[in-house]
C-alpha atoms as a PDB file:
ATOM      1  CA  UNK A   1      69.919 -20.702  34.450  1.00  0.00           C
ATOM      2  CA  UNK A   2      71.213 -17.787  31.977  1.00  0.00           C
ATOM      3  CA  UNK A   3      73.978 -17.849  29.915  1.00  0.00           C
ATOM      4  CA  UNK A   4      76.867 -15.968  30.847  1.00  0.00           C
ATOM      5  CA  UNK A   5      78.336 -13.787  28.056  1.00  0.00           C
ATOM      6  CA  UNK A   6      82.070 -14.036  27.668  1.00  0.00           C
ATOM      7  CA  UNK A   7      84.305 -12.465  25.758  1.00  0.00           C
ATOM      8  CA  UNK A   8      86.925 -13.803  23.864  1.00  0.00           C
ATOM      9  CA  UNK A   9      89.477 -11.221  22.542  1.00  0.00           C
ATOM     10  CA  UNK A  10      90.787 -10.840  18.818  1.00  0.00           C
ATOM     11  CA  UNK A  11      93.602 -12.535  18.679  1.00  0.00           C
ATOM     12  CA  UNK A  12      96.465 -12.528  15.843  1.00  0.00           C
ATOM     13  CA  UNK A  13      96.725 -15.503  13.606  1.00  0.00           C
ATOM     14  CA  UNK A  14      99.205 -16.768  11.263  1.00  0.00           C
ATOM     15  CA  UNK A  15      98.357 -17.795   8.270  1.00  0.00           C
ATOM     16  CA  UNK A  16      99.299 -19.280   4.970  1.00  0.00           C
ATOM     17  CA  UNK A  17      97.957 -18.099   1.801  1.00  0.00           C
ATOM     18  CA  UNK A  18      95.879 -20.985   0.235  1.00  0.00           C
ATOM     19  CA  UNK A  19      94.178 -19.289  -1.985  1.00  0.00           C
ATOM     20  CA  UNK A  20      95.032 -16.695  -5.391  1.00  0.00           C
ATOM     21  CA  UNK A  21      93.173 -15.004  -7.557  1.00  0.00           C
ATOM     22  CA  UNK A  22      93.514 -15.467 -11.452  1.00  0.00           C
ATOM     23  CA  UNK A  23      95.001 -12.814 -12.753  1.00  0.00           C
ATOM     24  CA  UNK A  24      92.245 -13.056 -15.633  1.00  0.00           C
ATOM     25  CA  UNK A  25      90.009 -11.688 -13.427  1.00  0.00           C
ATOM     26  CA  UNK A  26      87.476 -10.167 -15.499  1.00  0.00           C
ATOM     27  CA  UNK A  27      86.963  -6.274 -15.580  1.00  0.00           C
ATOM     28  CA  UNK A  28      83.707  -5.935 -14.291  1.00  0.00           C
ATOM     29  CA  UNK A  29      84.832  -7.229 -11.347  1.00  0.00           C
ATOM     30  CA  UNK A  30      87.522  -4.789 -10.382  1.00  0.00           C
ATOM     31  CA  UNK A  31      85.101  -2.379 -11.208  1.00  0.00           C
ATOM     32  CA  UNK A  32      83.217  -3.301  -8.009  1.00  0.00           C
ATOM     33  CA  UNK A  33      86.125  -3.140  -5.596  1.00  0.00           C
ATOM     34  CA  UNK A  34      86.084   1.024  -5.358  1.00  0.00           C
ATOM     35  CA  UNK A  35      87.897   3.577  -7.194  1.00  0.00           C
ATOM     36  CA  UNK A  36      91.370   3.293  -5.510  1.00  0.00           C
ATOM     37  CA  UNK A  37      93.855   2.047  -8.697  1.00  0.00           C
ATOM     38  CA  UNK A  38      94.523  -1.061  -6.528  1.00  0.00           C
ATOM     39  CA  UNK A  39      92.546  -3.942  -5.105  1.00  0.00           C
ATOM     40  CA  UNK A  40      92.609  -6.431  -2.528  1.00  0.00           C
ATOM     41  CA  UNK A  41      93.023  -9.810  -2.676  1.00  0.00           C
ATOM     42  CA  UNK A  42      91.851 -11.819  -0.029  1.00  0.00           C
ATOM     43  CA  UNK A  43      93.580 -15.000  -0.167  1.00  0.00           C
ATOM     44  CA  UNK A  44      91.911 -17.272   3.361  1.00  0.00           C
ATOM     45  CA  UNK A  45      89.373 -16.341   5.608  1.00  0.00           C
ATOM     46  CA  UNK A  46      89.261 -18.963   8.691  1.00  0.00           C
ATOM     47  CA  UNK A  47      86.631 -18.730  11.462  1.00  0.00           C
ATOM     48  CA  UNK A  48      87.437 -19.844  15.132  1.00  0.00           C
ATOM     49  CA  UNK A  49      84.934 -20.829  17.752  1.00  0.00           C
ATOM     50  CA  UNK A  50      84.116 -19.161  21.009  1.00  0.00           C
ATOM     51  CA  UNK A  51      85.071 -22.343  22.429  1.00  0.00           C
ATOM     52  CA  UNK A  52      88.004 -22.860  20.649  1.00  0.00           C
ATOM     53  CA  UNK A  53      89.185 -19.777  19.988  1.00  0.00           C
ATOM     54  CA  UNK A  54      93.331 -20.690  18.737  1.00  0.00           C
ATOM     55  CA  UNK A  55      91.717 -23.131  16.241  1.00  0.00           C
ATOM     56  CA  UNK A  56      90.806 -21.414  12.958  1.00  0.00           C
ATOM     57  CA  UNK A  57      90.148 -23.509  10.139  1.00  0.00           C
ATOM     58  CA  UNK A  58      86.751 -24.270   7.435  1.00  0.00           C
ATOM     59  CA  UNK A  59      84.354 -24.262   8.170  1.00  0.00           C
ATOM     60  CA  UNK A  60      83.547 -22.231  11.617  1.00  0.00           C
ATOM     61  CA  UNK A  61      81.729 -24.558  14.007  1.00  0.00           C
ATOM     62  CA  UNK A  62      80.335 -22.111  16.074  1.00  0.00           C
ATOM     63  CA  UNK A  63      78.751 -23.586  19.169  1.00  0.00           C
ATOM     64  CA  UNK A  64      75.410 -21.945  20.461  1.00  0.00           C
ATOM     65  CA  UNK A  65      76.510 -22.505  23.867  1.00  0.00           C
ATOM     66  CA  UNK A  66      79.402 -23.569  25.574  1.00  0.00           C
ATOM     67  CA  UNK A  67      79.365 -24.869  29.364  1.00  0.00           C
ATOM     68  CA  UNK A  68      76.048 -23.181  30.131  1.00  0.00           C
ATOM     69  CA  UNK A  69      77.818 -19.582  28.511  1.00  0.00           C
ATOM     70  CA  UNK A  70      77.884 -17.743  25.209  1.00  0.00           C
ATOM     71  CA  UNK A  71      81.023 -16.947  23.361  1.00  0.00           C
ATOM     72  CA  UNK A  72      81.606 -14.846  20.474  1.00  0.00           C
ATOM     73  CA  UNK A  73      82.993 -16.469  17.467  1.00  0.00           C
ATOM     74  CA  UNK A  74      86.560 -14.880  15.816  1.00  0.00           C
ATOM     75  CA  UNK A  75      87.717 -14.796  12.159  1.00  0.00           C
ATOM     76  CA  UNK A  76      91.034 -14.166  10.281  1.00  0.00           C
ATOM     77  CA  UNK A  77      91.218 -12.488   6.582  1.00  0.00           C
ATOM     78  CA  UNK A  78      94.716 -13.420   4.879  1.00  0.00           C
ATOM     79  CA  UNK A  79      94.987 -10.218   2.409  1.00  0.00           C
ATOM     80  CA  UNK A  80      97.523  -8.748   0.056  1.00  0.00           C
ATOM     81  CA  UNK A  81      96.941  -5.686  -2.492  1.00  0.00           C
ATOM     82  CA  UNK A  82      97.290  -5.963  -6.313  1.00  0.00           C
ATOM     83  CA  UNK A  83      96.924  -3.509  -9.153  1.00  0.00           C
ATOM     84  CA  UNK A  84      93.847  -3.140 -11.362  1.00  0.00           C
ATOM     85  CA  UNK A  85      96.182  -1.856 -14.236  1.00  0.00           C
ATOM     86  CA  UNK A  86      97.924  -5.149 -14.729  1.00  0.00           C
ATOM     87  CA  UNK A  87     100.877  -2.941 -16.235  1.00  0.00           C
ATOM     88  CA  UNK A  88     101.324  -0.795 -13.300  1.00  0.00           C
ATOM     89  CA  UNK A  89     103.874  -2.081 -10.542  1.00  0.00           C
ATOM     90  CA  UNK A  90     103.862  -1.924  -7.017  1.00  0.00           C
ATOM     91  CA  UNK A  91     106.806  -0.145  -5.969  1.00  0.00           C
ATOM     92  CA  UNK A  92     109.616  -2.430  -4.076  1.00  0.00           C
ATOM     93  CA  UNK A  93     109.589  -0.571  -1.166  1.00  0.00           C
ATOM     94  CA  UNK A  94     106.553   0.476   0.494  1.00  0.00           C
ATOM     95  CA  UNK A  95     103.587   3.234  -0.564  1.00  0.00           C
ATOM     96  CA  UNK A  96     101.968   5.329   1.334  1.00  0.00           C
ATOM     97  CA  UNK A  97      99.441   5.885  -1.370  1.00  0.00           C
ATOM     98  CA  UNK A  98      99.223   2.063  -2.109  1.00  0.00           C
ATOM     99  CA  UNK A  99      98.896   0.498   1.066  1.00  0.00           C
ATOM    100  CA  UNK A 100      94.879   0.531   2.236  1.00  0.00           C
ATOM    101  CA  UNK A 101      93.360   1.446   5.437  1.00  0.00           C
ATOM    102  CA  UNK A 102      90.384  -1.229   6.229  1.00  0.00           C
ATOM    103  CA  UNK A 103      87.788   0.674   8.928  1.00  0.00           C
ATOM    104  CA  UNK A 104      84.598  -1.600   8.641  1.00  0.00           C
ATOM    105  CA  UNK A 105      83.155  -4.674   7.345  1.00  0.00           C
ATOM    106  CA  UNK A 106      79.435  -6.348   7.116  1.00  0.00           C
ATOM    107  CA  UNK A 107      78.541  -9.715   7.064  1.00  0.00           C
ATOM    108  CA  UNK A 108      75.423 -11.528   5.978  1.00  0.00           C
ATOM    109  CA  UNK A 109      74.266 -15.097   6.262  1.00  0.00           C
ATOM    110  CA  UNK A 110      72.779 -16.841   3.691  1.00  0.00           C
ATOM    111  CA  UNK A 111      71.630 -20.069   3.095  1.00  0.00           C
ATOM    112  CA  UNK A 112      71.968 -22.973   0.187  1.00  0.00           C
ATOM    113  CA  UNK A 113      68.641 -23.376   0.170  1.00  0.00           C
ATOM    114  CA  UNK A 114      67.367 -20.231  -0.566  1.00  0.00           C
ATOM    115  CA  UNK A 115      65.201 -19.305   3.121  1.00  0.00           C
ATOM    116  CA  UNK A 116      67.200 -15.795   4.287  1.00  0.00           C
ATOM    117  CA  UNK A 117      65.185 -13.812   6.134  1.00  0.00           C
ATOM    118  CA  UNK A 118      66.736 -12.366   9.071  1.00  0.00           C
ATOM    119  CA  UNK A 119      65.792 -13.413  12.361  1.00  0.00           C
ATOM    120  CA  UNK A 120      64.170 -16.289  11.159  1.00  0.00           C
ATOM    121  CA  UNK A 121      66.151 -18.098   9.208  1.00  0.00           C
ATOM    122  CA  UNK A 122      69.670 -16.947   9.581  1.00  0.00           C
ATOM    123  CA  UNK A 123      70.835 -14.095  12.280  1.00  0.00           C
ATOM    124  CA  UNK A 124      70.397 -10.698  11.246  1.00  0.00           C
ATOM    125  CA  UNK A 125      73.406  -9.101   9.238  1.00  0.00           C
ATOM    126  CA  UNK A 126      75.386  -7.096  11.327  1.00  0.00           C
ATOM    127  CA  UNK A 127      78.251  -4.118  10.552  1.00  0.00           C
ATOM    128  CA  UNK A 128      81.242  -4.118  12.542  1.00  0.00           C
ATOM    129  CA  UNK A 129      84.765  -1.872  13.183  1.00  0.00           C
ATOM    130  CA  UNK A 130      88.341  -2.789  12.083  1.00  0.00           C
ATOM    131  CA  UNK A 131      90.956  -0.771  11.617  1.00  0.00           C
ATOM    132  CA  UNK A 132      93.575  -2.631   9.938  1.00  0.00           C
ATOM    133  CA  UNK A 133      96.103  -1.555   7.152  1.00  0.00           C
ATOM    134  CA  UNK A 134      97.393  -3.405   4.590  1.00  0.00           C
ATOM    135  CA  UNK A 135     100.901  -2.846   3.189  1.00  0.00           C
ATOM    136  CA  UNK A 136     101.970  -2.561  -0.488  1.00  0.00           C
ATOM    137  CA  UNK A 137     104.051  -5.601  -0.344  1.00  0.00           C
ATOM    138  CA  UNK A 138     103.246  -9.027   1.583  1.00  0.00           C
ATOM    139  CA  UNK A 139     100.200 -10.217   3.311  1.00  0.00           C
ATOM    140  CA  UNK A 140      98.375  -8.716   5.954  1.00  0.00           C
ATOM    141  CA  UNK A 141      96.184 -10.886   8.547  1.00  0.00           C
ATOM    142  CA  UNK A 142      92.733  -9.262   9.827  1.00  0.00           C
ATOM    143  CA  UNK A 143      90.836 -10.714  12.656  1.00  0.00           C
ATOM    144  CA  UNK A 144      87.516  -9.726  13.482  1.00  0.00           C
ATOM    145  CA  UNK A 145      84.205 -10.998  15.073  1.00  0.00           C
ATOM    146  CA  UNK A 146      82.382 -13.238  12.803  1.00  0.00           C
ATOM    147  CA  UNK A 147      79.454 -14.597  15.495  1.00  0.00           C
ATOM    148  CA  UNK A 148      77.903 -11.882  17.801  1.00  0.00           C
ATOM    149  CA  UNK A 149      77.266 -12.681  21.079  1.00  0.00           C
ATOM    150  CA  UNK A 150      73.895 -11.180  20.576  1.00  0.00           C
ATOM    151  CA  UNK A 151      73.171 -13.364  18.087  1.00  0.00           C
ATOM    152  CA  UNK A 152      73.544 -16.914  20.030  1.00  0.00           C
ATOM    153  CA  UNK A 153      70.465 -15.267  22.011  1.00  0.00           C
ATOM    154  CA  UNK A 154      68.360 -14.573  19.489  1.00  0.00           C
ATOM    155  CA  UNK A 155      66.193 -16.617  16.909  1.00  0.00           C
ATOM    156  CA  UNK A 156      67.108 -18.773  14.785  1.00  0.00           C
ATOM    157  CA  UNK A 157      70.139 -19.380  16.670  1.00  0.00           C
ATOM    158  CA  UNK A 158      68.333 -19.233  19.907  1.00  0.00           C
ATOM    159  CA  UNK A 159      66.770 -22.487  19.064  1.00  0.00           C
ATOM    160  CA  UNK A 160      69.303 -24.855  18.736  1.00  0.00           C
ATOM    161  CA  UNK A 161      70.313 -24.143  22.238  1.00  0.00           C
ATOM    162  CA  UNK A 162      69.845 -27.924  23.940  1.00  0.00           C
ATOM    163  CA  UNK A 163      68.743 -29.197  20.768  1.00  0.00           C
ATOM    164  CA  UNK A 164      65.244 -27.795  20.933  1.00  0.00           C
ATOM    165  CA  UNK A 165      63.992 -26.761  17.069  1.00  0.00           C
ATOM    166  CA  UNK A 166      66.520 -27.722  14.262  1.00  0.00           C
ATOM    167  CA  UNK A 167      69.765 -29.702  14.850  1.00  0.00           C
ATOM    168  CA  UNK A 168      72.040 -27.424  12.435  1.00  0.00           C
ATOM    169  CA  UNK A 169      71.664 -24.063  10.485  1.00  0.00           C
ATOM    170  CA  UNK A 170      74.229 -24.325   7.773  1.00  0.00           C
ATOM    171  CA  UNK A 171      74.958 -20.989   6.588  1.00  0.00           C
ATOM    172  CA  UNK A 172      77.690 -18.847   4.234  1.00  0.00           C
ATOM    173  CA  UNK A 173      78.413 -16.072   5.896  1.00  0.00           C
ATOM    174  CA  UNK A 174      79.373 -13.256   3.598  1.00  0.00           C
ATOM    175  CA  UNK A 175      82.140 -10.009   4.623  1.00  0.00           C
ATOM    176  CA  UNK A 176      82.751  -7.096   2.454  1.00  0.00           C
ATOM    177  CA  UNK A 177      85.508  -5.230   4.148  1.00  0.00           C
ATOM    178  CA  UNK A 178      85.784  -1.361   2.956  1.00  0.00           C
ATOM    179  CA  UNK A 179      88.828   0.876   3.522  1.00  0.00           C
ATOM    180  CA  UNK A 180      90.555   3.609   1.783  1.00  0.00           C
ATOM    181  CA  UNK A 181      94.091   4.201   0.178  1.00  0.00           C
ATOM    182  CA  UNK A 182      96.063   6.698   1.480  1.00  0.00           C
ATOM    183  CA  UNK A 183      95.287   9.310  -0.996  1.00  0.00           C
ATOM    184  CA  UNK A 184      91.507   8.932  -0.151  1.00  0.00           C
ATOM    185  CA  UNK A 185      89.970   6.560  -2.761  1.00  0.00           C
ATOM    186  CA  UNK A 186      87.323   3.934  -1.664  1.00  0.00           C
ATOM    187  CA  UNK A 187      87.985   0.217  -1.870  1.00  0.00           C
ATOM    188  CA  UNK A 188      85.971  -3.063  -1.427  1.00  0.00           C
ATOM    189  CA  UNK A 189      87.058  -6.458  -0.633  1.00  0.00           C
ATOM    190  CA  UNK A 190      84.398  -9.479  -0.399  1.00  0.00           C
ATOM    191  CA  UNK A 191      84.953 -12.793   0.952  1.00  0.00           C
ATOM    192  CA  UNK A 192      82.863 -15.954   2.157  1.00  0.00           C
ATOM    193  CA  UNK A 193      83.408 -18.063   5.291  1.00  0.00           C
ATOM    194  CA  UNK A 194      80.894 -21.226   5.827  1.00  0.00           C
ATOM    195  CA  UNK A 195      79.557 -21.287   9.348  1.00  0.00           C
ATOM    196  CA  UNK A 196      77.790 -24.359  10.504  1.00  0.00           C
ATOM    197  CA  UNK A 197      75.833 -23.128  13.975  1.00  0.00           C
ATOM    198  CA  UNK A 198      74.629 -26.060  16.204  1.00  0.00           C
ATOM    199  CA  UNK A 199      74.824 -26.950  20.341  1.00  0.00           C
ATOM    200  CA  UNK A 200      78.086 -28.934  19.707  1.00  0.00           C
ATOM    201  CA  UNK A 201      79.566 -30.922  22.021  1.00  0.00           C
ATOM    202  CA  UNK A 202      81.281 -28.806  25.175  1.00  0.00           C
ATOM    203  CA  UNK A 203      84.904 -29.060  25.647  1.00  0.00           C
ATOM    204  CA  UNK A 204      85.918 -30.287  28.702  1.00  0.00           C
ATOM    205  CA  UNK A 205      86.957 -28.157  31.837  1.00  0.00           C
ATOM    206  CA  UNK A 206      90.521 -27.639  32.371  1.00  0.00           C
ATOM    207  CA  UNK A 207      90.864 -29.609  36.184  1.00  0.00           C
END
């Protein structure tokens, strides 16, 4: 019988940071976040499954199929902004011109082991829309689709489905986010999430 496709919505998340950057970060790398004079820092990204979808945690379990349907999977950044000129200072209250505007993201999956081609391997890479801003001060939570429905249909993924093919596809999924400060310069934020795809075991019906 075919899989019905479900939907599960973006949902907001609250979140702790676990994570900061050094501030020795080393130049060449701020050189590769965009031209805006600040930077983001993204401090957790947590995946949740399509059949789970208020659990977020690492790594993302996401479950081919769920009680004969196919859920998208979810995902929450934790970020905050900094300043590439470690003597500049973000203002106490609020900036228009510091605070950054995210409107897209990628993400690729790639594997430890070095076999990445799309479609055969790991599901294809994939661009999606956010629009998200993050203020000058504190930290701002983004959640967006990490697992495509589409992709739970197609090969590799397609194969795990009743535990025909391989048992597990281990892969790191990899986001850049891009966005703009309010004055117009580009910015780019990268992250990784592990995502372990497999025909888990189905939760059980609510009765």
């Amino acid at each position: 019988m075919e899989s019905i496709h479900r939907f599960r919505p973006l949902v907001g998340a609250g979140l702790l940071a676990v994570a900061a950057l050094s501030s020795a970060s080393c130049a060449s790398e701020l050189t590769r976040t965009g031209s805006s004079p600040a930077y983001i820092i993204i401090d957790s990204i947590e995946g949740a499954s399509g059949a789970d979808p208020e659990e977020f945690g690492v790594p993302l379990l996401s479950d081919v199929a769920t009680n004969g349907s196919t859920f998208n999977d979810l995902a929450v950044a934790a970020m905050r902004i900094a300043m590439k000129n470690q003597g500049a200072v973000i203002p106490t209250a609020p900036s228009n011109n510091v605070a950054i505007t995210l409107n897209r993201y990628r993400v690729t999956f790639r594997r430890a082991d070095g076999r990445n081609t799309a479609g055969v391997d790991v599901p294809h890479p994939f661009d999606g829309a956010v629009t998200a801003t993050i203020p000058a001060q504190g930290v701002a939570s983004i959640p967006f689709e990490i697992v495509r429905h589409q992709a739970k249909v197609e090969q590799p993924l397609r194969n795990l489905r009743g535990g025909g093919g391989s048992m597990l596809i281990s892969t790191l999924a990899e986001i850049e986010f891009y966005g703009r400060d309010q004055v117009g310069n580009e910015v780019i934020a990268r992250g990784t999430l592990q995502v372990n795809f497999g025909d888990f075991a189905d939760p059980k019906e609510d009765e």
